[in-house]
N, C-alpha and C. Protein backbone atom coordinates (compact mmCIF):
# COMPACT_ATOMS: atom_id res chain seq x y z
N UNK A 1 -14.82 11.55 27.21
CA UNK A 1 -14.13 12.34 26.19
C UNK A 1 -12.63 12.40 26.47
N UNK A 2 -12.22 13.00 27.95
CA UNK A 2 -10.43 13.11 28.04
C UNK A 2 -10.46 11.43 28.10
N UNK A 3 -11.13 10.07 28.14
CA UNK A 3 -10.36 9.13 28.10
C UNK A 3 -10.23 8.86 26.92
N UNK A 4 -10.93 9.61 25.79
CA UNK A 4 -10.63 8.67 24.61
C UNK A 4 -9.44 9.40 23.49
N UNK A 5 -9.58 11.10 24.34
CA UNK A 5 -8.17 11.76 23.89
C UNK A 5 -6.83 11.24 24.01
N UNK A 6 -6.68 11.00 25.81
CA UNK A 6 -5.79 9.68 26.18
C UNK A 6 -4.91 8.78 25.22
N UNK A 7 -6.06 8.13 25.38
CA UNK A 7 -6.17 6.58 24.09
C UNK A 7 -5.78 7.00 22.96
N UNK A 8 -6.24 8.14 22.30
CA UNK A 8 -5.86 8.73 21.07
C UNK A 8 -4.18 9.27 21.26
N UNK A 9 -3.81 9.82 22.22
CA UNK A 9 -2.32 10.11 22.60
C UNK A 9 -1.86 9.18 22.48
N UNK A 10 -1.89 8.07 23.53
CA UNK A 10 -0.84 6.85 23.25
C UNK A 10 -0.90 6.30 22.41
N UNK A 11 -1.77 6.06 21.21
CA UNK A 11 -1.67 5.17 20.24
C UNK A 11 -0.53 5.79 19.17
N UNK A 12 -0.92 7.33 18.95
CA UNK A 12 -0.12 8.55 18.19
C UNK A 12 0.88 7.95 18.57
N UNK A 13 1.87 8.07 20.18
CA UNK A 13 2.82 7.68 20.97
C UNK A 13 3.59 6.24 20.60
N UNK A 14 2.96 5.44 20.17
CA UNK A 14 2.98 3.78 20.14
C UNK A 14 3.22 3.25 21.04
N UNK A 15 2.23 3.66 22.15
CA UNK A 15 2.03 3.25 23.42
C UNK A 15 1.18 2.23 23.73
N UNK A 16 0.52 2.90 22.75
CA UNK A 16 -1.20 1.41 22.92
C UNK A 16 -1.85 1.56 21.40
N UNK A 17 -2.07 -0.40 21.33
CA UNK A 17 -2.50 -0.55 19.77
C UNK A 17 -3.98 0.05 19.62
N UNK A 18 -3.71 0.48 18.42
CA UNK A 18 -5.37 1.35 18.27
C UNK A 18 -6.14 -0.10 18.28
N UNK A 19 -7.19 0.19 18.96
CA UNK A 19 -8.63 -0.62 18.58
C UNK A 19 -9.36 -0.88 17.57
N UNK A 20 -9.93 -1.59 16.84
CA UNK A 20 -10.84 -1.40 15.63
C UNK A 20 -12.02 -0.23 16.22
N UNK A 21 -12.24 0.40 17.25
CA UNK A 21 -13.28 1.28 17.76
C UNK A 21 -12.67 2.71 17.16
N UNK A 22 -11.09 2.83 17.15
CA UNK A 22 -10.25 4.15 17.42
C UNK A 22 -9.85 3.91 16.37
N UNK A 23 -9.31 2.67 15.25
CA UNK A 23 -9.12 2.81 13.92
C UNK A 23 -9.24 3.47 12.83
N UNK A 24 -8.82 4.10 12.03
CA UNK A 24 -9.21 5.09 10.57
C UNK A 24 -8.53 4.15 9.80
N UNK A 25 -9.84 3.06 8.90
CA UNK A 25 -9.97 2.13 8.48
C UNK A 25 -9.90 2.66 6.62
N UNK A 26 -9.02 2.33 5.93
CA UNK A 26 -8.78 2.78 4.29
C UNK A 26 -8.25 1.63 3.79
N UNK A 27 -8.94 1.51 2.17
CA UNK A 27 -8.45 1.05 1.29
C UNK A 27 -7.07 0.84 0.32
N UNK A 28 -6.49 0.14 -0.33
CA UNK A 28 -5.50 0.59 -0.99
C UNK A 28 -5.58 -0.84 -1.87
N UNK A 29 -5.34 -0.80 -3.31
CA UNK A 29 -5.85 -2.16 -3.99
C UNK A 29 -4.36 -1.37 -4.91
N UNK A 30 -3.55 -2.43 -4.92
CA UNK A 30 -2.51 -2.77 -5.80
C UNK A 30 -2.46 -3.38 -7.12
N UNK A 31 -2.00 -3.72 -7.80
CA UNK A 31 -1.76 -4.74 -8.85
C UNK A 31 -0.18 -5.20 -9.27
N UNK A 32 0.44 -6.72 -8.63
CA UNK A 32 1.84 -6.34 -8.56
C UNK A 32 2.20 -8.09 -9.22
N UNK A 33 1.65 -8.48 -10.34
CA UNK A 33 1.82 -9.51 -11.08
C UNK A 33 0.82 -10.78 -9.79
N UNK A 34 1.47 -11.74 -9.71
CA UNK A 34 0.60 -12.76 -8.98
C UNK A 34 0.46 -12.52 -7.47
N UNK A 35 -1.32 -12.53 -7.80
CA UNK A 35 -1.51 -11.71 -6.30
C UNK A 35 -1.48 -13.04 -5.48
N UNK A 36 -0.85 -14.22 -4.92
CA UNK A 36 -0.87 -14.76 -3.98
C UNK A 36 0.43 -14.40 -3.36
N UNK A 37 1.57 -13.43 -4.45
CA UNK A 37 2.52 -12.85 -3.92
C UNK A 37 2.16 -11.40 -2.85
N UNK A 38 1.38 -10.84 -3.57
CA UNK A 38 1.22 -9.75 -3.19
C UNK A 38 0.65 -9.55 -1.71
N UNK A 39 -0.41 -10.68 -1.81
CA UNK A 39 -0.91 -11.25 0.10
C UNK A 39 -0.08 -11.25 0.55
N UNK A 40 0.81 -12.27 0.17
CA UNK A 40 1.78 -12.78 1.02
C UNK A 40 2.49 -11.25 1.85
N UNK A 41 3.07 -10.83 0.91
CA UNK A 41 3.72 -9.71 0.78
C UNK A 41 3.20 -8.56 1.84
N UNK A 42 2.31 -7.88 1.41
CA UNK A 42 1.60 -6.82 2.63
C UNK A 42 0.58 -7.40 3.35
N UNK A 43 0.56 -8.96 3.65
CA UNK A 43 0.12 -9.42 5.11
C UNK A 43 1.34 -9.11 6.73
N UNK A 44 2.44 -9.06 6.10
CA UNK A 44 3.86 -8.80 6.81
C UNK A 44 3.57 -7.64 7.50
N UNK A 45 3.08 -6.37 6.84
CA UNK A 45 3.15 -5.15 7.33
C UNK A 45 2.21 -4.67 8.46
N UNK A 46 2.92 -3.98 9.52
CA UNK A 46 2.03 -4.02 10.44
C UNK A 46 1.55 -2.92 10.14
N UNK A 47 -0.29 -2.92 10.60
CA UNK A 47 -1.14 -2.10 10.43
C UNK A 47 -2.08 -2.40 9.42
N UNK A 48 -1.36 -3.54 8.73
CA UNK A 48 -2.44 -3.57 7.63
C UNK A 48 -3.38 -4.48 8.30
N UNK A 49 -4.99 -4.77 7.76
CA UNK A 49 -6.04 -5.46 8.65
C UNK A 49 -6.33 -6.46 8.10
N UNK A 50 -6.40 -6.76 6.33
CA UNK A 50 -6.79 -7.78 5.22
C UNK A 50 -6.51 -7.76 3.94
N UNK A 51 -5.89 -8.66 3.51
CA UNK A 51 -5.79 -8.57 2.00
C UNK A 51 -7.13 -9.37 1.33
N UNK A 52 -6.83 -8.94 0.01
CA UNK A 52 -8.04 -9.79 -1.22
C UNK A 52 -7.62 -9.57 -2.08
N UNK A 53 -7.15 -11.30 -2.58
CA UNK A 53 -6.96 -11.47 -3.80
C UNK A 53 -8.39 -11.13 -5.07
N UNK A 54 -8.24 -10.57 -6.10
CA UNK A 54 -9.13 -10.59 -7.33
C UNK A 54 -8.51 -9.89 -8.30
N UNK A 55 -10.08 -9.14 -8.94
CA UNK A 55 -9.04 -8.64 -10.51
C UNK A 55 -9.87 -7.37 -10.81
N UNK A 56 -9.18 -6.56 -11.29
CA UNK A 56 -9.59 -4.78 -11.66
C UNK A 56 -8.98 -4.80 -12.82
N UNK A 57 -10.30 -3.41 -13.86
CA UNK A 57 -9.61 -3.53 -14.40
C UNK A 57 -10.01 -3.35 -16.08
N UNK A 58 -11.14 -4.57 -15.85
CA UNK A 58 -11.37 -5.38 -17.43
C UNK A 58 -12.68 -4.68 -17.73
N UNK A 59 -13.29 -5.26 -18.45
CA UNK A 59 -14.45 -4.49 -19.20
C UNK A 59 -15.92 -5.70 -18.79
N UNK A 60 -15.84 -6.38 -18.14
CA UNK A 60 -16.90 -7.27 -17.67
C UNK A 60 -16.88 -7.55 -15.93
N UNK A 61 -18.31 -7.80 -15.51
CA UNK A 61 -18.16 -7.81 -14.34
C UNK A 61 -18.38 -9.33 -13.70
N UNK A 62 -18.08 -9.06 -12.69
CA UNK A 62 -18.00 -10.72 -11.56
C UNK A 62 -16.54 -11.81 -12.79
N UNK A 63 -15.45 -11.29 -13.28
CA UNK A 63 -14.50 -12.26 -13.98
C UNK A 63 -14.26 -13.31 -12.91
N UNK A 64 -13.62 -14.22 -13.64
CA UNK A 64 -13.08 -15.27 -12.87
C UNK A 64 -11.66 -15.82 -13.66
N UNK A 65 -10.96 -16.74 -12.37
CA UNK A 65 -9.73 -16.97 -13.27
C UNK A 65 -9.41 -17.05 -14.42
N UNK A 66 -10.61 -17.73 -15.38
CA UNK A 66 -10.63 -18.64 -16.70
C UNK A 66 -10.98 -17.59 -17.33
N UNK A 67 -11.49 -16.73 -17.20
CA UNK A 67 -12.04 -15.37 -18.30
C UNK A 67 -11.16 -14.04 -18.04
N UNK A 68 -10.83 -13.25 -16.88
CA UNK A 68 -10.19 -12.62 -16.59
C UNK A 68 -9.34 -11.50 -17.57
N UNK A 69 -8.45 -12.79 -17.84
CA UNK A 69 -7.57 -12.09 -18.89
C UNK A 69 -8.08 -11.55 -20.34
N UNK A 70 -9.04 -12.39 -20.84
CA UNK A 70 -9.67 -11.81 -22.29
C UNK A 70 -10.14 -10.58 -22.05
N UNK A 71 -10.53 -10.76 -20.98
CA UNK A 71 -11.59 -9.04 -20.31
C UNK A 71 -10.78 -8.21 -20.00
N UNK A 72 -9.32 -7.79 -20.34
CA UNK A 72 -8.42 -7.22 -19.82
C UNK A 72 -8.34 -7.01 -18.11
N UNK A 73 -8.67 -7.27 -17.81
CA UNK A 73 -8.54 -7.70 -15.82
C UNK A 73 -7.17 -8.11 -15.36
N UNK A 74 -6.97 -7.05 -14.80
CA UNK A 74 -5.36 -7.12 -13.91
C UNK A 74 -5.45 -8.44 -12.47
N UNK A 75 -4.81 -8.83 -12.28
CA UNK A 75 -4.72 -9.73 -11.17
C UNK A 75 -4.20 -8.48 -9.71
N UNK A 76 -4.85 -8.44 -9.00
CA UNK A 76 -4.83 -7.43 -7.60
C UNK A 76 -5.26 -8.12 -6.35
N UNK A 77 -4.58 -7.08 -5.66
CA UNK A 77 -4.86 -7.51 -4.28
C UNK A 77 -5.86 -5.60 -3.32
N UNK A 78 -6.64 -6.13 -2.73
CA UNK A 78 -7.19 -5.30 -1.71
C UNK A 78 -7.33 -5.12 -0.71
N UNK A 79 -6.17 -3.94 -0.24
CA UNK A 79 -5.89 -4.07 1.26
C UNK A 79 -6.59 -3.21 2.09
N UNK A 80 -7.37 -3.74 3.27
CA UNK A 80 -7.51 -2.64 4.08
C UNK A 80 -6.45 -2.54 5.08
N UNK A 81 -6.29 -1.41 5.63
CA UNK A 81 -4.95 -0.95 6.31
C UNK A 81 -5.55 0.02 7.76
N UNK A 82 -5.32 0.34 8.71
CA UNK A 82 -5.37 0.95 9.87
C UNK A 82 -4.14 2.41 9.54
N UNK A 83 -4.70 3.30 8.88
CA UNK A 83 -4.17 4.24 9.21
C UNK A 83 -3.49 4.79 10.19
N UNK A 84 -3.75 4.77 11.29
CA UNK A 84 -2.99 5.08 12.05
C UNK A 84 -1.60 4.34 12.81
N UNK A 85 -1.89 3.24 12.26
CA UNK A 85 -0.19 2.37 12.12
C UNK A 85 0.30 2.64 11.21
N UNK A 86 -0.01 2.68 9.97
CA UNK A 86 0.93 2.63 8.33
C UNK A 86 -0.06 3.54 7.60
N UNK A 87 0.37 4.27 6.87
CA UNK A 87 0.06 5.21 6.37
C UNK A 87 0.26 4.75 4.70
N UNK A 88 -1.12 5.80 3.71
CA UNK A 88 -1.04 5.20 2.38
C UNK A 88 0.40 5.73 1.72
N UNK A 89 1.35 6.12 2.26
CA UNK A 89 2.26 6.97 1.06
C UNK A 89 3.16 5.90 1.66
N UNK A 90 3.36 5.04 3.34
CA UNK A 90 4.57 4.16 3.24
C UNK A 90 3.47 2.70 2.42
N UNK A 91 2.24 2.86 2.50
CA UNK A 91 2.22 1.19 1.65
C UNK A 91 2.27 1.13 0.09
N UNK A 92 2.43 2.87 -0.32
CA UNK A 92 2.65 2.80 -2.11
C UNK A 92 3.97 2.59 -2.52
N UNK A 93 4.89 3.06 -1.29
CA UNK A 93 6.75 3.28 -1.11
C UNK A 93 6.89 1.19 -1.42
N UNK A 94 5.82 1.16 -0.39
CA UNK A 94 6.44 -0.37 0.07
C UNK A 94 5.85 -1.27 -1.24
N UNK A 95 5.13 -0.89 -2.30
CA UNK A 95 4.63 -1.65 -3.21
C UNK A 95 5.87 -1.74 -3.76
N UNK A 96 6.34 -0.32 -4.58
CA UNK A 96 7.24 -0.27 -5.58
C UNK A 96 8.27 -0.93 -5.22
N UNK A 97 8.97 -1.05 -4.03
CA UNK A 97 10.04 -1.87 -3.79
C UNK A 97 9.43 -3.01 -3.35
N UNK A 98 8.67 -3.49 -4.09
CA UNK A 98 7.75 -5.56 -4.38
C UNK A 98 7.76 -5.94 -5.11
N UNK A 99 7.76 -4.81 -6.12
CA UNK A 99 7.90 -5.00 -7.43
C UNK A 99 8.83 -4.50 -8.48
N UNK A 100 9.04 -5.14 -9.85
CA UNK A 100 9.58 -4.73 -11.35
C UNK A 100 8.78 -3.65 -11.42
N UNK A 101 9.04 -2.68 -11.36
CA UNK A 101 8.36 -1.57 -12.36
C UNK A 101 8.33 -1.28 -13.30
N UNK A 102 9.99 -1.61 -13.66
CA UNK A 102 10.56 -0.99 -14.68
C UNK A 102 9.90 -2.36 -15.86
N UNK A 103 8.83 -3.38 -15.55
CA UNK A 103 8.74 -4.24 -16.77
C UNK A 103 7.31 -4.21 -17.13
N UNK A 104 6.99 -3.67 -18.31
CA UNK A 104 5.78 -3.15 -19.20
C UNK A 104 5.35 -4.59 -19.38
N UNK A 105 5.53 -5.63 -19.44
CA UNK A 105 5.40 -6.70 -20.25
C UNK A 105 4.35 -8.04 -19.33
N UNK A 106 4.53 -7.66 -18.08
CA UNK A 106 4.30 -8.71 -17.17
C UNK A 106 4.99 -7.95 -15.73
N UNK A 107 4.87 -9.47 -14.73
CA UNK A 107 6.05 -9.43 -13.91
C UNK A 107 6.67 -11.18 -13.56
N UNK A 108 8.18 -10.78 -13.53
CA UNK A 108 8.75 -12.62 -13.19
C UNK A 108 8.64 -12.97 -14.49
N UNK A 109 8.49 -14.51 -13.87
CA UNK A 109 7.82 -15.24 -15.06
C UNK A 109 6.52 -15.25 -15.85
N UNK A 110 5.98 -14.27 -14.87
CA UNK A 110 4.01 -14.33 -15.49
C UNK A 110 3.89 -13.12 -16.52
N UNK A 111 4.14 -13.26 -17.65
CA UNK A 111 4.02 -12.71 -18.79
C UNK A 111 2.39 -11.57 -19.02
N UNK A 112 2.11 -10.84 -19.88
CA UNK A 112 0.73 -10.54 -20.33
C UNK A 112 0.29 -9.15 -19.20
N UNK A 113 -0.65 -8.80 -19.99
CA UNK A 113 -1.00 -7.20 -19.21
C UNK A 113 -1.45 -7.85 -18.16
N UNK A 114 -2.38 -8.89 -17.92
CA UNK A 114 -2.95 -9.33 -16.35
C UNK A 114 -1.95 -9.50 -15.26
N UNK A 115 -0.84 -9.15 -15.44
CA UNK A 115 0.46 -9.15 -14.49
C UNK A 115 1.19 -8.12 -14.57
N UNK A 116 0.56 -7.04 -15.67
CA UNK A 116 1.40 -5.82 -15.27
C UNK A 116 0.93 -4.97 -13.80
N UNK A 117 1.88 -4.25 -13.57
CA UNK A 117 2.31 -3.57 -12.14
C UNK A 117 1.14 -2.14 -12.45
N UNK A 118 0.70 -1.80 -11.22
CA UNK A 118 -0.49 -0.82 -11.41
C UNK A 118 -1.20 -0.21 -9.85
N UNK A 119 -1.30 0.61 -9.78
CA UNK A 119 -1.64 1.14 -8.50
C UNK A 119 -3.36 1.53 -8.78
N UNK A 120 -4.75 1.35 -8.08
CA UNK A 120 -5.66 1.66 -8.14
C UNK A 120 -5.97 2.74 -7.13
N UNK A 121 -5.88 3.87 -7.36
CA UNK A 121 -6.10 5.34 -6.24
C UNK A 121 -7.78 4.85 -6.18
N UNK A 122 -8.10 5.24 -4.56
CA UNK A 122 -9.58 5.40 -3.88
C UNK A 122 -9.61 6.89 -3.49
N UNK A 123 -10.08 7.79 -4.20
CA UNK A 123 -9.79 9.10 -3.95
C UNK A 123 -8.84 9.78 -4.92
N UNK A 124 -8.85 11.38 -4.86
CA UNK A 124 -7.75 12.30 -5.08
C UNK A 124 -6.80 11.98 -4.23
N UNK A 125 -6.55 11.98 -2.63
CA UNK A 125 -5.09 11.93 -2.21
C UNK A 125 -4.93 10.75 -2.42
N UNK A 126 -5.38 9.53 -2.84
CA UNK A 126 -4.80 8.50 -2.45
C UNK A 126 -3.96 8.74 -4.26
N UNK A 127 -4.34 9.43 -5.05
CA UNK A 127 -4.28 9.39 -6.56
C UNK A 127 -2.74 10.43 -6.37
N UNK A 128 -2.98 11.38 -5.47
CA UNK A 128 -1.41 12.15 -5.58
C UNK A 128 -0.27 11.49 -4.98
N UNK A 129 -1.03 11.05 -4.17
CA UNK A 129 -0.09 9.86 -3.35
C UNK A 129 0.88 8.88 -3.75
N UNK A 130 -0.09 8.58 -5.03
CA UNK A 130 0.36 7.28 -6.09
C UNK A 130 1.63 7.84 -6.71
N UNK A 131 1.25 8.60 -7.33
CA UNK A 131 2.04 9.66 -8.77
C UNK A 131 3.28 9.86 -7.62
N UNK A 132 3.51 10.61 -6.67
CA UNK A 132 4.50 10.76 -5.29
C UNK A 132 5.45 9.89 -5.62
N UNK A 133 5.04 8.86 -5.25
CA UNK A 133 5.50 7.59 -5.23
C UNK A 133 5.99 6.95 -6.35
N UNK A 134 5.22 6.74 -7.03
CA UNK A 134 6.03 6.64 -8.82
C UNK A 134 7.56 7.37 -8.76
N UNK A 135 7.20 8.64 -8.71
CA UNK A 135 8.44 9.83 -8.95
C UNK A 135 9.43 9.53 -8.38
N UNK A 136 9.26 9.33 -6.88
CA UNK A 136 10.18 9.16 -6.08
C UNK A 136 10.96 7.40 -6.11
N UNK A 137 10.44 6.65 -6.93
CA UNK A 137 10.85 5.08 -7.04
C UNK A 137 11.66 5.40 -8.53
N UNK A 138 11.09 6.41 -9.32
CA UNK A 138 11.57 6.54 -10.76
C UNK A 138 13.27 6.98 -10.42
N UNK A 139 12.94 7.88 -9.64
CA UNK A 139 14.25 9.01 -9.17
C UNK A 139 15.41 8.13 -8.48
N UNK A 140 14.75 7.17 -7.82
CA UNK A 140 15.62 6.25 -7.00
C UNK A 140 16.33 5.28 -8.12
N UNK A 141 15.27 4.38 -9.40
CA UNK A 141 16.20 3.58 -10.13
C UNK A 141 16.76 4.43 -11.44
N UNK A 142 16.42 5.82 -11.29
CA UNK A 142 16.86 6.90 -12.27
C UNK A 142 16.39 5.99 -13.47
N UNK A 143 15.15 5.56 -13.72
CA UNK A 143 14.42 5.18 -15.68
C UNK A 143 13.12 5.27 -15.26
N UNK A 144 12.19 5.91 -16.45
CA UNK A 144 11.12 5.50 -16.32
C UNK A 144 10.33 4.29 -15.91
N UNK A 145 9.38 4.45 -15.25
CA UNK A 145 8.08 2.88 -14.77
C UNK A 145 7.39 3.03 -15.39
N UNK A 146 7.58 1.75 -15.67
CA UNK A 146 5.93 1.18 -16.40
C UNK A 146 4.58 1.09 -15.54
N UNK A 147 4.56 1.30 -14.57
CA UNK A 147 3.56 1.04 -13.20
C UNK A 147 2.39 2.04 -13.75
N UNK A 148 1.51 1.64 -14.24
CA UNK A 148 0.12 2.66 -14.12
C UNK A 148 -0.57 2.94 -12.93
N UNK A 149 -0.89 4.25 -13.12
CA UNK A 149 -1.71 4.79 -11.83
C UNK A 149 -2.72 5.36 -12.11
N UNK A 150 -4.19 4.73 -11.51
CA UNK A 150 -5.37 5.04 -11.89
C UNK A 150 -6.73 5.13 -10.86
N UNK A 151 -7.67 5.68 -11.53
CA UNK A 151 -8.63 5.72 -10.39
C UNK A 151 -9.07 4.50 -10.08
N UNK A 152 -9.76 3.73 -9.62
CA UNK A 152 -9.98 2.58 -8.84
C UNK A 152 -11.26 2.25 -9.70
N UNK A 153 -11.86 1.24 -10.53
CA UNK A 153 -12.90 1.01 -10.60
C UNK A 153 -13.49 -0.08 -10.16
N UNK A 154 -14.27 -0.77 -10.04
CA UNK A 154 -14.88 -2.00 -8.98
C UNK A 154 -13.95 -3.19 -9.10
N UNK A 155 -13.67 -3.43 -7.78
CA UNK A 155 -12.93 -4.39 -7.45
C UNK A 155 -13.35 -5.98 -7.23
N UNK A 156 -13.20 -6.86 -7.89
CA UNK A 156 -13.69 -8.35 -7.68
C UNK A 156 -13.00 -9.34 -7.05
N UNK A 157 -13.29 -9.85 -6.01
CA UNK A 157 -12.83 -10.92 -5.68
C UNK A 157 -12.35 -12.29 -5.89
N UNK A 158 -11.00 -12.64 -5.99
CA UNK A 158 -11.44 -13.88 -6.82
C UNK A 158 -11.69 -14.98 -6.13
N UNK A 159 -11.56 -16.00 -6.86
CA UNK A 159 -12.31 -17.06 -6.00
C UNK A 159 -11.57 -17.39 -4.76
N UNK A 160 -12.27 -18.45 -4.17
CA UNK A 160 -11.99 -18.72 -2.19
C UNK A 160 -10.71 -19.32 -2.15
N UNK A 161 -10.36 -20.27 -3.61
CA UNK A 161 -9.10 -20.79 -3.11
C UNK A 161 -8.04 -20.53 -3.46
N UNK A 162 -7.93 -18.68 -4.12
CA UNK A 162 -6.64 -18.28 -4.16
C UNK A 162 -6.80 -17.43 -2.85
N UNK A 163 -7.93 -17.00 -2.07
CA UNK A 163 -7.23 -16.51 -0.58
C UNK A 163 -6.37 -17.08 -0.02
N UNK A 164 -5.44 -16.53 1.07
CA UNK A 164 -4.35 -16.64 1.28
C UNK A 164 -3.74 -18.26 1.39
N UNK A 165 -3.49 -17.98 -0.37
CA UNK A 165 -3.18 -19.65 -0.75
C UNK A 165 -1.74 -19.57 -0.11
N UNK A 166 -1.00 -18.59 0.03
CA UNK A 166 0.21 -18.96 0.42
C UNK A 166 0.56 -19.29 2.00
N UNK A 167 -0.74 -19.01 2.81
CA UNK A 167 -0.98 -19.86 4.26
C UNK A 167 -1.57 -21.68 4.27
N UNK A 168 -2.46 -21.64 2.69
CA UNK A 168 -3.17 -22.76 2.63
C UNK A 168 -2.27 -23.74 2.05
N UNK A 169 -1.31 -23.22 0.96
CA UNK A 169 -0.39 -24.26 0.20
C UNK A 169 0.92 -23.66 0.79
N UNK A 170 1.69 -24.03 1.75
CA UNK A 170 3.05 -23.02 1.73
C UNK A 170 3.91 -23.32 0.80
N UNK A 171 4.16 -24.76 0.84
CA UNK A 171 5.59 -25.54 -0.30
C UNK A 171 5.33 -25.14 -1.87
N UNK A 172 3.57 -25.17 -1.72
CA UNK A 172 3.50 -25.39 -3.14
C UNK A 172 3.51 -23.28 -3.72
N UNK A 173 3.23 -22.48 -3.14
CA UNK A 173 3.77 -21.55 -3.14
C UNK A 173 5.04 -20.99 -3.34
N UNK A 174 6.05 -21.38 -1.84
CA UNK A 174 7.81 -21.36 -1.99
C UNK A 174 7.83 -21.61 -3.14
N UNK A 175 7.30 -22.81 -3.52
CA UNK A 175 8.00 -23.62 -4.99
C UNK A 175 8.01 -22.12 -6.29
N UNK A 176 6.45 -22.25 -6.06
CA UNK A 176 6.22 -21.46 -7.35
C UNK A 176 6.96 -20.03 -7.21
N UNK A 177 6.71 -19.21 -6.18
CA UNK A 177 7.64 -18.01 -5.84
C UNK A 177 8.83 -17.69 -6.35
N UNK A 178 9.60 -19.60 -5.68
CA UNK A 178 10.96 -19.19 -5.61
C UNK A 178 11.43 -19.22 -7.66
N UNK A 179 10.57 -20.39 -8.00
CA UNK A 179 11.01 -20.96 -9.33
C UNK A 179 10.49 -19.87 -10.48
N UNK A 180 9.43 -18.92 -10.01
CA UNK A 180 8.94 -17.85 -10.60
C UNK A 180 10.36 -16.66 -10.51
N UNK A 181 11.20 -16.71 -9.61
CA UNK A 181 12.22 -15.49 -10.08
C UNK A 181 11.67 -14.32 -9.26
N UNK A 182 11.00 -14.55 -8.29
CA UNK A 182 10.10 -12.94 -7.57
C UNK A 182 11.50 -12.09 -6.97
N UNK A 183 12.16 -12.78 -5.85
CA UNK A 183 13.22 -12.44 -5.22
C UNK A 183 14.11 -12.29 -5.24
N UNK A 184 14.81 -12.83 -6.91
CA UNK A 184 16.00 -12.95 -7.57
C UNK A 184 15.69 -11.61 -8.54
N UNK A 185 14.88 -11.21 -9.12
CA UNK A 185 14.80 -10.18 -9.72
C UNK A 185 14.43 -8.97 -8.98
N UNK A 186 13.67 -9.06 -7.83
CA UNK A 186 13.63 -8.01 -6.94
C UNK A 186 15.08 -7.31 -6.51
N UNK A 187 16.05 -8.11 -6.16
CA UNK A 187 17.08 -8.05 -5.55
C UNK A 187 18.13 -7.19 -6.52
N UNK A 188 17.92 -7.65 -8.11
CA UNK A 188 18.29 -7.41 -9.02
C UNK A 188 17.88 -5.83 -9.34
N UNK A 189 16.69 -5.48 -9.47
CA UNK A 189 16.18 -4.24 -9.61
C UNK A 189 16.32 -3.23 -8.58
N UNK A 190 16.33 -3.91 -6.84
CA UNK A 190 16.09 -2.85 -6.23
C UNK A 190 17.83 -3.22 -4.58
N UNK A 191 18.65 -3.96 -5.22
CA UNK A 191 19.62 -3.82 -4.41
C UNK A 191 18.91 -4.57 -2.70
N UNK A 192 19.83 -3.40 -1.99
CA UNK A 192 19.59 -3.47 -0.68
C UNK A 192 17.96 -2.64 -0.37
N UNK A 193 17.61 -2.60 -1.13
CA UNK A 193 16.27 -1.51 -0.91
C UNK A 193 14.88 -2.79 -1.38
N UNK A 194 15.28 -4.00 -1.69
CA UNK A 194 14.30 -5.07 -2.32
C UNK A 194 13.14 -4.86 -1.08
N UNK A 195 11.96 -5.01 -1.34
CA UNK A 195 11.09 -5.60 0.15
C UNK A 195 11.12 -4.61 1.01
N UNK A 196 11.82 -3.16 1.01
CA UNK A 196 11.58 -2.20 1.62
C UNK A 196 9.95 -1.79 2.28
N UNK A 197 9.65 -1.66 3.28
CA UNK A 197 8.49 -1.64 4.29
C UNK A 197 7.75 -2.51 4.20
N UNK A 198 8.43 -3.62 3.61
CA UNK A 198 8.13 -5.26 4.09
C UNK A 198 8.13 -5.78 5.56
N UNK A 199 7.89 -6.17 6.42
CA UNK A 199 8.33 -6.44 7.59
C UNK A 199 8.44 -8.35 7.04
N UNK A 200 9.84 -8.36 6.69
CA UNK A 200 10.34 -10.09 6.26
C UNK A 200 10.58 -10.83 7.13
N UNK A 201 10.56 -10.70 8.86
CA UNK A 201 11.25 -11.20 9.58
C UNK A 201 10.17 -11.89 10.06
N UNK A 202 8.63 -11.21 9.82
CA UNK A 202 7.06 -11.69 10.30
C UNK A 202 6.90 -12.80 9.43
């Protein structure tokens, strides 16, 4: 028992990495236009454990790329995260500065509601959490977001070879990323604050 209080001290401390044994293991499923960005994106952050690309959302179940969108199905990612490294209120902070908020329409170049920006709450706090966060990103670019925030309904996976396509294809990714406008309009919307609790240097 005092060794695992210990263990529990230094990790609090950031003395010693929690274990998957000592972990407080949570959800958090985004929606931030093309989710091979969004992997990409909060694979960087430490604490988080896994992303998954799929789609929330639509009105049919098991979608796939080719149907998706008729079914209204958002393109998302599903992260599990280690609480006790990163916490859900810095990975909702760190969404909004990933993304356009401020664009109802799409995001980038990827046009259509299956690319609008959207937070899926697992729970009440994770749901006040959200709204928090909205406010405080609204307050920062002083205009309303378009970013919906909602309860979470079943999450689908999409298929095997958009997992972390941006480890499996890198060039052909860069390409699309860079020629998609992700980082040029980020930069645009959010200044020196772009990629905020990004860790970019990983």
């Amino acid at each position: 028992m005092r060794a695992t209080l210990l263990a529990i001290s230094l990790i609090a401390a950031g003395l010693l990495p929690a274990s998957p044994a000592l972990a407080d293991k949570e959800i958090a499923i985004f929606a931030g236009g093309c989710f091979w960005c969004v992997e990409s994106d909060f694979d960087k952050v430490p604490g988080v454990l896994s992303t998954t690309s799929g789609y929330i959302g639509g009105s049919t179940a098991n979608p796939t790329y080719y149907d998706h969108t008729a079914a209204g199905h958002r393109e998302a990612v599903r992260i599990e995260f280690d609480n006790i490294r990163v916490s859900y209120d810095e990975l909702a902070a760190a969404f909004f500065h990933s993304v356009d908020p401020t664009d109802g329409g799409g995001q980038f170049c990827d046009r259509g509601h299956s690319y609008t920006t959207a937070i899926y709450a697992v729970g009440e706090a994770q749901l006040a959490a959200a709204e928090k966060a909205k406010k405080a990103a609204a307050k920062e670019l002083k205009q309303e977001l378009a970013t919906e925030i909602a309860a979470a309904p079943e999450f689908w996976p999409a298929e095997g070879y958009h997992q972390d396509y941006y480890k499996k294809n890198p060039l052909r990714y860069k390409y699309y990323r860079n020629g998609c406008g992700r980082d040029a309009r980020l930069q645009e919307v959010w200044g020196a604050s772009a990629l905020k609790g990004i860790n970019k240097g990983s």
